[in-house]
N, C-alpha and C. Protein backbone atom coordinates (compact mmCIF):
# COMPACT_ATOMS: atom_id res chain seq x y z
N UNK A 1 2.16 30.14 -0.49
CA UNK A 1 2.24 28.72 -0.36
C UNK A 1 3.65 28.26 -0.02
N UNK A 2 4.26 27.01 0.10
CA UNK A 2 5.02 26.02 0.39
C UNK A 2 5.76 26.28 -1.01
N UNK A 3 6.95 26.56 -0.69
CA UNK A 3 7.80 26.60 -2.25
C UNK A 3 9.50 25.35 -1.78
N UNK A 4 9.79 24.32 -2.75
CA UNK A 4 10.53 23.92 -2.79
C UNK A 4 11.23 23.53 -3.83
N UNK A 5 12.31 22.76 -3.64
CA UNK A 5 13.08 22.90 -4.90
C UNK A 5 12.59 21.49 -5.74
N UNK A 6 12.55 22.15 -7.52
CA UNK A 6 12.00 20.70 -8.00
C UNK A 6 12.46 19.61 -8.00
N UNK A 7 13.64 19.66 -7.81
CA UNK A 7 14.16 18.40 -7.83
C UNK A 7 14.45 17.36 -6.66
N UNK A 8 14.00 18.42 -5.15
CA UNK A 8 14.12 18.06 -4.16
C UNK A 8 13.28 16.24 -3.90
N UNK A 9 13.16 15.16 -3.24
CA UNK A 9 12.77 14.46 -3.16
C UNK A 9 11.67 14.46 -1.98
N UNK A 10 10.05 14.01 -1.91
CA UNK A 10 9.33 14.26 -0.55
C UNK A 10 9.34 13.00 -0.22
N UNK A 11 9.54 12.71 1.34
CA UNK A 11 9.07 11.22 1.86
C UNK A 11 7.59 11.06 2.15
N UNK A 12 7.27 9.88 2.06
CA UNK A 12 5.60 9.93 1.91
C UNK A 12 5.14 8.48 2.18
N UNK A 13 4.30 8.24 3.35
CA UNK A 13 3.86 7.06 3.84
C UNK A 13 4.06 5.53 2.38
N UNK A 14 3.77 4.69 2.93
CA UNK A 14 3.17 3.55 2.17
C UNK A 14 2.21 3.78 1.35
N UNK A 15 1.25 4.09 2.22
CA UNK A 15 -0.44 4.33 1.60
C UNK A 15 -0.24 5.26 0.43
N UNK A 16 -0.08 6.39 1.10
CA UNK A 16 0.49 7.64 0.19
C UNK A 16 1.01 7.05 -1.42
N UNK A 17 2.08 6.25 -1.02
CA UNK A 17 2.91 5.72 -2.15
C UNK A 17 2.06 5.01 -3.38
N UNK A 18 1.22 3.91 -2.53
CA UNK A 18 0.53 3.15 -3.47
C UNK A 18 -0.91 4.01 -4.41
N UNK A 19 -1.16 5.01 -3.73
CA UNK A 19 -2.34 6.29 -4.07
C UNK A 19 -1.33 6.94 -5.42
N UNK A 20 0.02 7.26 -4.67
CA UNK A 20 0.50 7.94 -6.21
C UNK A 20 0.80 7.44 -7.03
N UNK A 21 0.62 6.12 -6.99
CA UNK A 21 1.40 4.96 -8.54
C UNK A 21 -0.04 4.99 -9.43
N UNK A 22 -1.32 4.86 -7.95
CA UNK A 22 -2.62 4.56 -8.85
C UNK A 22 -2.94 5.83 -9.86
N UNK A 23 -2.78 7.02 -9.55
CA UNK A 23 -3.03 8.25 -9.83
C UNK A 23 -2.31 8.91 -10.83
N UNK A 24 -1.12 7.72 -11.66
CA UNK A 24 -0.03 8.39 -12.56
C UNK A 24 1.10 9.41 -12.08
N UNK A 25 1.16 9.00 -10.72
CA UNK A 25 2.89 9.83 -10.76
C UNK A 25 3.90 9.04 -10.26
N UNK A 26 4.77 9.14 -11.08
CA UNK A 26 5.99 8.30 -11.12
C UNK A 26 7.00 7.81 -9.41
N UNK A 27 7.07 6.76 -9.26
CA UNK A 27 7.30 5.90 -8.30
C UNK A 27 8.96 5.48 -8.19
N UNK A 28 10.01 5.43 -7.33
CA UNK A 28 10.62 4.87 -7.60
C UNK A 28 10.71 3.49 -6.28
N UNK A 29 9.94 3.57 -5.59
CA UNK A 29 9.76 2.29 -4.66
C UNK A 29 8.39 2.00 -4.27
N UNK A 30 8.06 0.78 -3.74
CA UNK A 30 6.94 0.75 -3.25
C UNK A 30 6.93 -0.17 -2.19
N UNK A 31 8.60 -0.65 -1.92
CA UNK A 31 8.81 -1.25 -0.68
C UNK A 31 8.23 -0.84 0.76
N UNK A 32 7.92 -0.89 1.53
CA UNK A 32 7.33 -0.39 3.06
C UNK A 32 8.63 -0.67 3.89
N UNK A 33 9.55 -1.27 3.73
CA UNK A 33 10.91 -1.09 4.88
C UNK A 33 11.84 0.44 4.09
N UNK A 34 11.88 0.09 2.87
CA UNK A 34 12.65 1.35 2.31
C UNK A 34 12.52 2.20 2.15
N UNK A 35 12.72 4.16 2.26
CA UNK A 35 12.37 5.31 1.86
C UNK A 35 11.75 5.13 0.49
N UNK A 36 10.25 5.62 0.68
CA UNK A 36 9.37 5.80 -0.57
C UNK A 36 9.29 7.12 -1.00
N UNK A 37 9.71 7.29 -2.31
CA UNK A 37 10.37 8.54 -2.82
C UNK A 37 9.79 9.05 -4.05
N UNK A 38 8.82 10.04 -3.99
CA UNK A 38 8.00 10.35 -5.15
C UNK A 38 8.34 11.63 -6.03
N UNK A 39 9.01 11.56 -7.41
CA UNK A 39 8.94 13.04 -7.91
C UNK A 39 8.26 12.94 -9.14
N UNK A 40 7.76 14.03 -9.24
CA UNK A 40 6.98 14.85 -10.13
C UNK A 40 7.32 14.92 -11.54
N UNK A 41 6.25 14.67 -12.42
CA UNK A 41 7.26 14.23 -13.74
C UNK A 41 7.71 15.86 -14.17
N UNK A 42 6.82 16.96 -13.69
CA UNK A 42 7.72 18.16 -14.11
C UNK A 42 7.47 18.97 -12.67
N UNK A 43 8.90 19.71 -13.04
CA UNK A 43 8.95 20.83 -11.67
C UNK A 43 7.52 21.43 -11.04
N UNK A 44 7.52 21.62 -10.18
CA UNK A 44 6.21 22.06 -9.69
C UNK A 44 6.22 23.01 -8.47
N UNK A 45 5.68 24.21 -8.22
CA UNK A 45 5.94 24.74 -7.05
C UNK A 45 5.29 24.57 -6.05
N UNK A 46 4.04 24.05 -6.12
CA UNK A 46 2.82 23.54 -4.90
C UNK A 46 3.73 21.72 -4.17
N UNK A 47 3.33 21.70 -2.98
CA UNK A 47 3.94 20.53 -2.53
C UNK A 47 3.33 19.22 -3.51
N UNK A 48 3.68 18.15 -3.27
CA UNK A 48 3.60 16.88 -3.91
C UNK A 48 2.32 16.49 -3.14
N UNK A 49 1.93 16.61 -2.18
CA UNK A 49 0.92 16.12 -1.88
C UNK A 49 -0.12 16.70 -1.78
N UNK A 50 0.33 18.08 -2.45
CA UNK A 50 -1.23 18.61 -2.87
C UNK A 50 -1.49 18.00 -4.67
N UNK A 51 -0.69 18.01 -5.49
CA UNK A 51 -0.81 17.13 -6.46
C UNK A 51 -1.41 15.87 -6.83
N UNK A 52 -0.88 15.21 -5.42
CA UNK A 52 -1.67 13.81 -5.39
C UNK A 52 -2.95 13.79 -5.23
N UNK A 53 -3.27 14.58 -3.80
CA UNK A 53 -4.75 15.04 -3.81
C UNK A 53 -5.67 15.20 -5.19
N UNK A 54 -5.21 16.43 -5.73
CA UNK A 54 -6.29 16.91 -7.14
C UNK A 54 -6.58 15.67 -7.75
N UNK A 55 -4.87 14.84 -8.33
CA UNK A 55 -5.58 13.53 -9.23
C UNK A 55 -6.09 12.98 -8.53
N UNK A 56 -5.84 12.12 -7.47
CA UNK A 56 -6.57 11.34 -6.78
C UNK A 56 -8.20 12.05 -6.98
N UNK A 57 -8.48 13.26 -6.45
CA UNK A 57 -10.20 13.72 -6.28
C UNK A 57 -10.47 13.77 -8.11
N UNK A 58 -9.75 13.78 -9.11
CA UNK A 58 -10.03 13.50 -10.38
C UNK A 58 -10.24 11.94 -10.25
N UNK A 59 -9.56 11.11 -10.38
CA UNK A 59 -9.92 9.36 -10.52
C UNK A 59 -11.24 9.00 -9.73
N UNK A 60 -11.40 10.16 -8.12
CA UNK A 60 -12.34 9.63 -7.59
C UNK A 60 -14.03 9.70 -8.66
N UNK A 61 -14.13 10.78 -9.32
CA UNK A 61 -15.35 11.35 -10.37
C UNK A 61 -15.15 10.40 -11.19
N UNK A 62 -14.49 9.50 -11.98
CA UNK A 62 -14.53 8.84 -12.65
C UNK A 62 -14.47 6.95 -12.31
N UNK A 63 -13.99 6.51 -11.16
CA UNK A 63 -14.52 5.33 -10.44
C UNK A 63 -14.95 6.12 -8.66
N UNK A 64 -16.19 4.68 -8.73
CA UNK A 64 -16.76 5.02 -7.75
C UNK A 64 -16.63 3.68 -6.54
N UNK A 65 -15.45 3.12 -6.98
CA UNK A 65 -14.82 2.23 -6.16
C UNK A 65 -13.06 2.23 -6.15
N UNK A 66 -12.86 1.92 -4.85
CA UNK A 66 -11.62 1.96 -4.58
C UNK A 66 -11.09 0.82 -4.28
N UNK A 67 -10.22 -0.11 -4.55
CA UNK A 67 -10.09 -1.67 -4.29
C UNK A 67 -8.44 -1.49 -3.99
N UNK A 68 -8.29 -2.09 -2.39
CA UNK A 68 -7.33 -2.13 -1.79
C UNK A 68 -6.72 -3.52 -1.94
N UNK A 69 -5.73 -3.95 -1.97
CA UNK A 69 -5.07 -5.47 -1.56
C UNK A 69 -3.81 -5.67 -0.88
N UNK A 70 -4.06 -6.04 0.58
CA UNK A 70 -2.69 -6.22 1.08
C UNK A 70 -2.18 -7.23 0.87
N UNK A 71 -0.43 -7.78 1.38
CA UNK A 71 -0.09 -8.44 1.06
C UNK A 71 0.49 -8.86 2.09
N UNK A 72 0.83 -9.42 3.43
CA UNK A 72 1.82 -9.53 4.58
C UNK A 72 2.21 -11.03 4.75
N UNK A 73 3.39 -11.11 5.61
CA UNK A 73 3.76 -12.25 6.25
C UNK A 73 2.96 -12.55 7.42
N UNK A 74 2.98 -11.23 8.41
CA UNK A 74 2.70 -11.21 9.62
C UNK A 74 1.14 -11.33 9.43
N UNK A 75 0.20 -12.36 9.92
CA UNK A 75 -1.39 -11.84 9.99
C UNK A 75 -1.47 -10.63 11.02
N UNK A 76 -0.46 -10.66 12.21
CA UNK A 76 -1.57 -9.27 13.28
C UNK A 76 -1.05 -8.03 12.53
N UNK A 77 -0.03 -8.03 11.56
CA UNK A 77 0.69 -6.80 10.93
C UNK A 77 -1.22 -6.34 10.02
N UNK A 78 -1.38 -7.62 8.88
CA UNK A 78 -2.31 -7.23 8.02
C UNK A 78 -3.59 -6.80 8.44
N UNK A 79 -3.74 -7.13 10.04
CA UNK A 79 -5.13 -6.67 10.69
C UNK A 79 -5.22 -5.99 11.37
N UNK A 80 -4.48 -5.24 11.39
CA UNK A 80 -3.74 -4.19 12.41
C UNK A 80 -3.89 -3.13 11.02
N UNK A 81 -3.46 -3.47 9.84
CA UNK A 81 -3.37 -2.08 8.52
C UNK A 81 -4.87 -2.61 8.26
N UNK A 82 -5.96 -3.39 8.18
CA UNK A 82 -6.83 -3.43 7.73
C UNK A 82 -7.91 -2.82 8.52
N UNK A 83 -7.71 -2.80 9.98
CA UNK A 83 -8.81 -2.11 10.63
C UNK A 83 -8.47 -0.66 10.79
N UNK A 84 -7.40 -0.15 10.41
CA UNK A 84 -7.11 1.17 10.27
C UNK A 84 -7.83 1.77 8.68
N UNK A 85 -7.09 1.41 7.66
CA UNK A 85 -8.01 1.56 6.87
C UNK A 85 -9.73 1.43 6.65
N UNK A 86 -10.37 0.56 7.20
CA UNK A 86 -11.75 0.87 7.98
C UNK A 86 -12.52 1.71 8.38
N UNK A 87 -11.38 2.07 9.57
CA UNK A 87 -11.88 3.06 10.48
C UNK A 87 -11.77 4.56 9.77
N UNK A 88 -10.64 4.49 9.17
CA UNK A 88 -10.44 5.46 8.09
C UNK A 88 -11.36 5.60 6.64
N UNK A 89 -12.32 5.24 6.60
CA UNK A 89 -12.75 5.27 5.25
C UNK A 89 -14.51 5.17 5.79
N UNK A 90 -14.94 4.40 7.20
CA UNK A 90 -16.07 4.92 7.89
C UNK A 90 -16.21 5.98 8.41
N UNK A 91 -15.06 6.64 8.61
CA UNK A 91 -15.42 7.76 9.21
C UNK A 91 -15.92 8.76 8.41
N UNK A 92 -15.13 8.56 7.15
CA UNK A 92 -15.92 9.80 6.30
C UNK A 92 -17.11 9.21 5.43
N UNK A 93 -17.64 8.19 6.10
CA UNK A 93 -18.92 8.06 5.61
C UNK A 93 -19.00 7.07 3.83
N UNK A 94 -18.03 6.63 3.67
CA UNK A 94 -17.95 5.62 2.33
C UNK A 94 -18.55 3.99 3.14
N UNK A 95 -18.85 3.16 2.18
CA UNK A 95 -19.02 1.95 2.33
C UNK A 95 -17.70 1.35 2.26
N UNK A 96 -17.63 0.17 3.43
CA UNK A 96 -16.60 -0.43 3.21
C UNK A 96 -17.04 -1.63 2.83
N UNK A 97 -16.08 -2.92 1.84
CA UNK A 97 -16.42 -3.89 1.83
C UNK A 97 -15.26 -5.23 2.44
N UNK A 98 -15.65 -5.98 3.13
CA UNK A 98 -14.28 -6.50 3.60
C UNK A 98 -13.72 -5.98 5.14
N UNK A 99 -12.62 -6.63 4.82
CA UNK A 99 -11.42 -7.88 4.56
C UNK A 99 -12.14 -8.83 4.32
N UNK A 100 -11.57 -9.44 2.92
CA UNK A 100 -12.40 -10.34 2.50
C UNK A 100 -10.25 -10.85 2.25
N UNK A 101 -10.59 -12.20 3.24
CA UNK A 101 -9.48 -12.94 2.94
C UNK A 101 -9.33 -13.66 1.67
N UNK A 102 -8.12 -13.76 1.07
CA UNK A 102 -7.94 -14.42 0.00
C UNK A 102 -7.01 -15.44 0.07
N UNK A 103 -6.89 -16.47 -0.49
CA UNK A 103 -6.07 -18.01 -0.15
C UNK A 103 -4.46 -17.27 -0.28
N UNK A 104 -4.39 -18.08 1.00
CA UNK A 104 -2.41 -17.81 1.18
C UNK A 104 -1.72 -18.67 0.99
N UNK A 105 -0.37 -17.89 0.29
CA UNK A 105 0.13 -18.29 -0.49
C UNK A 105 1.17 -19.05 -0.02
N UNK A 106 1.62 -20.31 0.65
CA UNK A 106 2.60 -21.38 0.54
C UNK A 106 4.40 -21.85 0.10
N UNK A 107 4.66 -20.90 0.05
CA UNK A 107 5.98 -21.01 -0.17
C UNK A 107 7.35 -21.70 0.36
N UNK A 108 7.21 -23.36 0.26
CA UNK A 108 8.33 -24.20 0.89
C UNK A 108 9.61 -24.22 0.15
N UNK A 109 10.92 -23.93 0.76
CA UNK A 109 11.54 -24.53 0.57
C UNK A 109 12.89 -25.44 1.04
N UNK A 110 13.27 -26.61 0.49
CA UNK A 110 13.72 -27.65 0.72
C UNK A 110 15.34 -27.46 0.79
N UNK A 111 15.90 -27.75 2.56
CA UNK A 111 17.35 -27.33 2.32
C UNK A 111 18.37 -28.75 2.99
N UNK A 112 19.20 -28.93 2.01
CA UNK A 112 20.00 -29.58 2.72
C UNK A 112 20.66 -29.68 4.05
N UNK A 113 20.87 -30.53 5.23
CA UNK A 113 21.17 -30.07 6.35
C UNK A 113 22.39 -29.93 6.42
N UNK A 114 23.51 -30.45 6.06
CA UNK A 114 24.77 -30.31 6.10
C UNK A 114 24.94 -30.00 4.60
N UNK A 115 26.38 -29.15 4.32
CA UNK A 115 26.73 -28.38 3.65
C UNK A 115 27.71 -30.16 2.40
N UNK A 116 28.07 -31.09 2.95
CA UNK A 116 28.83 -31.85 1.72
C UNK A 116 28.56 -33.36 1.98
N UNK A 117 27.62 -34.23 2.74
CA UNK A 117 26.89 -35.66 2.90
C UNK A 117 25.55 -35.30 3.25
N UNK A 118 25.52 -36.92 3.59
CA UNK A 118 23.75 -36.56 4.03
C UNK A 118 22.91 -36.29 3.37
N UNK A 119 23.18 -36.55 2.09
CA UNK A 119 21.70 -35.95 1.00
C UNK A 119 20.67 -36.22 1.34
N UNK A 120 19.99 -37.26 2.32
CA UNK A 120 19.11 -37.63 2.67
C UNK A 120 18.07 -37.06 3.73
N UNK A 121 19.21 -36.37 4.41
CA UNK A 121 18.58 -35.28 5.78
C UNK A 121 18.85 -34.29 5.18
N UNK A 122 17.22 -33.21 5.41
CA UNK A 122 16.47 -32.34 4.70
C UNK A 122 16.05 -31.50 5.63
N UNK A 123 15.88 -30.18 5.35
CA UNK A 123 15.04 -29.66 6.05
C UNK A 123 14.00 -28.45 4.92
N UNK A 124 12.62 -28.09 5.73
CA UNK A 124 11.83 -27.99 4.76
C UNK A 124 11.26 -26.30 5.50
N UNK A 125 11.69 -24.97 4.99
CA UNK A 125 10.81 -23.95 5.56
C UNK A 125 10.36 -23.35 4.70
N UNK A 126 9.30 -22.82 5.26
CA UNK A 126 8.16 -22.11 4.11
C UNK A 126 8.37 -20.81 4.96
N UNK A 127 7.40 -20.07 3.33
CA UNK A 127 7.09 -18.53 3.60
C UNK A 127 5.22 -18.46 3.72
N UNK A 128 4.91 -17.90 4.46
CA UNK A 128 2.92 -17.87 4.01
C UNK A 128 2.79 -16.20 3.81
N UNK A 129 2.42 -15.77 2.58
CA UNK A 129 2.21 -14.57 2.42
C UNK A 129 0.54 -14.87 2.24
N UNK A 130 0.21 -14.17 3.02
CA UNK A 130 -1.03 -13.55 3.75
C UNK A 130 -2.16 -12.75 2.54
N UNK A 131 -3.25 -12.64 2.07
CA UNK A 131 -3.55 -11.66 1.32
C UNK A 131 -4.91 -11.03 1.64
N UNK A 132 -5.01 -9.98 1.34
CA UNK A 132 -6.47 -9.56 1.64
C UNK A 132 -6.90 -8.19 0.74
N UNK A 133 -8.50 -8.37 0.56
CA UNK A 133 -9.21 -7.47 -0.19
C UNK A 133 -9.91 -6.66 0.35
N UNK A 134 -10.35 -5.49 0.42
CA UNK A 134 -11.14 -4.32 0.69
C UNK A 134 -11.66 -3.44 -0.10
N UNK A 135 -12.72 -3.11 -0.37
CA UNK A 135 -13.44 -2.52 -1.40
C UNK A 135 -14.09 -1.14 -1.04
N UNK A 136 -13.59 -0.28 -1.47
CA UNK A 136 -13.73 1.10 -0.65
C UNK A 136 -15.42 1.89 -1.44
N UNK A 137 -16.51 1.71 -1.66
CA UNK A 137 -17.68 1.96 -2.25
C UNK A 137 -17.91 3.64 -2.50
N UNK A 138 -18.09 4.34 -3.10
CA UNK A 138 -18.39 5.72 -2.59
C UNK A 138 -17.40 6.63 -2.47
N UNK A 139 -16.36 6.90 -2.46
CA UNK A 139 -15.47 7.57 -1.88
C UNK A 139 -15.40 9.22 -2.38
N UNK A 140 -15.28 9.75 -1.26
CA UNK A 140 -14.94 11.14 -1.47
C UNK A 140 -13.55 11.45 -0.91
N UNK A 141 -13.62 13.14 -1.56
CA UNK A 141 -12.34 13.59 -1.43
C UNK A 141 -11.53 13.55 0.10
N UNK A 142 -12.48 13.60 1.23
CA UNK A 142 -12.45 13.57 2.44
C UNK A 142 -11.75 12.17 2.76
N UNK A 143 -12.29 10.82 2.17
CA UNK A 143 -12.17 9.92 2.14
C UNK A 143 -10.83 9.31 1.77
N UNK A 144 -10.23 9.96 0.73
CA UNK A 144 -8.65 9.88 0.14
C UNK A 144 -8.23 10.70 1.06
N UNK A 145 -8.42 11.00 1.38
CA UNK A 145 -7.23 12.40 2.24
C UNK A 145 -6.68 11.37 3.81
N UNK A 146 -8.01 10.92 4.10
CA UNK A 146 -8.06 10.06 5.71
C UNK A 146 -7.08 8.84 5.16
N UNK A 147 -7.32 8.35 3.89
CA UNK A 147 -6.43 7.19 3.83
C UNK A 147 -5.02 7.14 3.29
N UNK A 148 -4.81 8.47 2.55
CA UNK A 148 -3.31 8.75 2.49
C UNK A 148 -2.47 9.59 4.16
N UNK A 149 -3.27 9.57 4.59
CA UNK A 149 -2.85 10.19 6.03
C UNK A 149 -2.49 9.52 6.96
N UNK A 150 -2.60 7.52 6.73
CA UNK A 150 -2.62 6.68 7.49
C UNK A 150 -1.09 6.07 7.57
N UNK A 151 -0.85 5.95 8.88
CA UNK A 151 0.47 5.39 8.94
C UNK A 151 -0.25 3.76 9.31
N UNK A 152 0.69 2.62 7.87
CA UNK A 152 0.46 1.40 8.21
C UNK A 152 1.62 0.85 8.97
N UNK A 153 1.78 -0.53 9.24
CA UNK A 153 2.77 -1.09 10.24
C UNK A 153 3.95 -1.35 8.91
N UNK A 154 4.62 -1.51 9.02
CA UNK A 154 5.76 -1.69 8.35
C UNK A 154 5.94 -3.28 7.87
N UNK A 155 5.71 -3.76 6.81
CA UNK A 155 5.94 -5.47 6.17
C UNK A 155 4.04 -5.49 6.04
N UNK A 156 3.82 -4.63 5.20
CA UNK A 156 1.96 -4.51 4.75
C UNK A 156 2.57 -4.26 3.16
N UNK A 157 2.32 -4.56 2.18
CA UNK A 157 2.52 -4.09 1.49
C UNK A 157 0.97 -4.06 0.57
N UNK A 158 0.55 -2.78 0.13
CA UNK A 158 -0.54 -2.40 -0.33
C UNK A 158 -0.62 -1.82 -2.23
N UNK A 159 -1.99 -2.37 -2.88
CA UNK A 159 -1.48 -2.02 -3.68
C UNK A 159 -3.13 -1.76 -4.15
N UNK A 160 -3.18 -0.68 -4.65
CA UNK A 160 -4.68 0.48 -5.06
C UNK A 160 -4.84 0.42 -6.35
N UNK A 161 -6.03 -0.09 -6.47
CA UNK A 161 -6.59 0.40 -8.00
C UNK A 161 -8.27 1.20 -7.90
N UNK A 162 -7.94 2.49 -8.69
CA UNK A 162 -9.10 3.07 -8.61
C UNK A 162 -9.98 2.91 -9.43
């Protein structure tokens, strides 16, 4: 097999990332712009992502649903990671449920236009974070494997409960 050092660090998609937080192994990001960096709570000589695998195909025997939720600014970013995941999770034959949109979220805020008069002239920008649900029915081991294998767009941020 694949022998590395334990303490070495593996890089590992988004998807990947949010699969190993659900699955109990320790996380130190879950940002999608920043290196997502997963180690092992003890040394191990098999790679990290054969690890993830086993728990993951353990959680799968014990729920028989997988519930995705993105989170984006961009809508073509979130439908762009949502029909990938789809396509990824029909292919191996699970039920999908969704994108089932969820109310977005509104975030204004109110800035002065000049820096020392004028209190009166304002200006007003918002943030809209985007959200969405997917319900993965059925899933097999085949099924986790296709969706930790998926490269999403970058500003998706995803978060798995099994």
């Amino acid at each position: 097999g694949i022998h590395r050092r334990a303490d070495a660090p593996r890089v590992l998609s988004p998807f990947t990332m949010a699969f190993a937080c659900a699955s109990a192994v320790s996380a130190s990001s879950l940002s999608a712009r920043s290196v997502n960096v997963v180690r092992a709570r003890q040394p191990v000589r098999a790679p990290v992502r054969a690890v993830v695998a086993v728990r993951a195909e353990a959680a799968v025997v014990a729920a028989q649903k997988i519930r995705i939720r993105l989170k984006s600014f961009e809508v073509r970013h979130m439908a762009a990671a949502c029909d990938k995941i789809i396509a990824a999770a029909k292919a191996t034959e699970a039920t999908v449920s969704g994108p089932v949109p969820l109310p977005t979220r509104r975030r204004i805020y109110c800035v002065l236009r000049s820096p020392h008069v004028n209190k009166d002239s304002r200006e007003h920008f918002e943030t809209r974070t985007h959200h969405r649900l997917i319900d993965v029915h059925q899933p097999t081991a085949q099924t986790i494997d296709a969706l930790m294998g998926l490269e999403l767009p970058a500003g998706v941020e995803i978060e798995v409960k099994l």
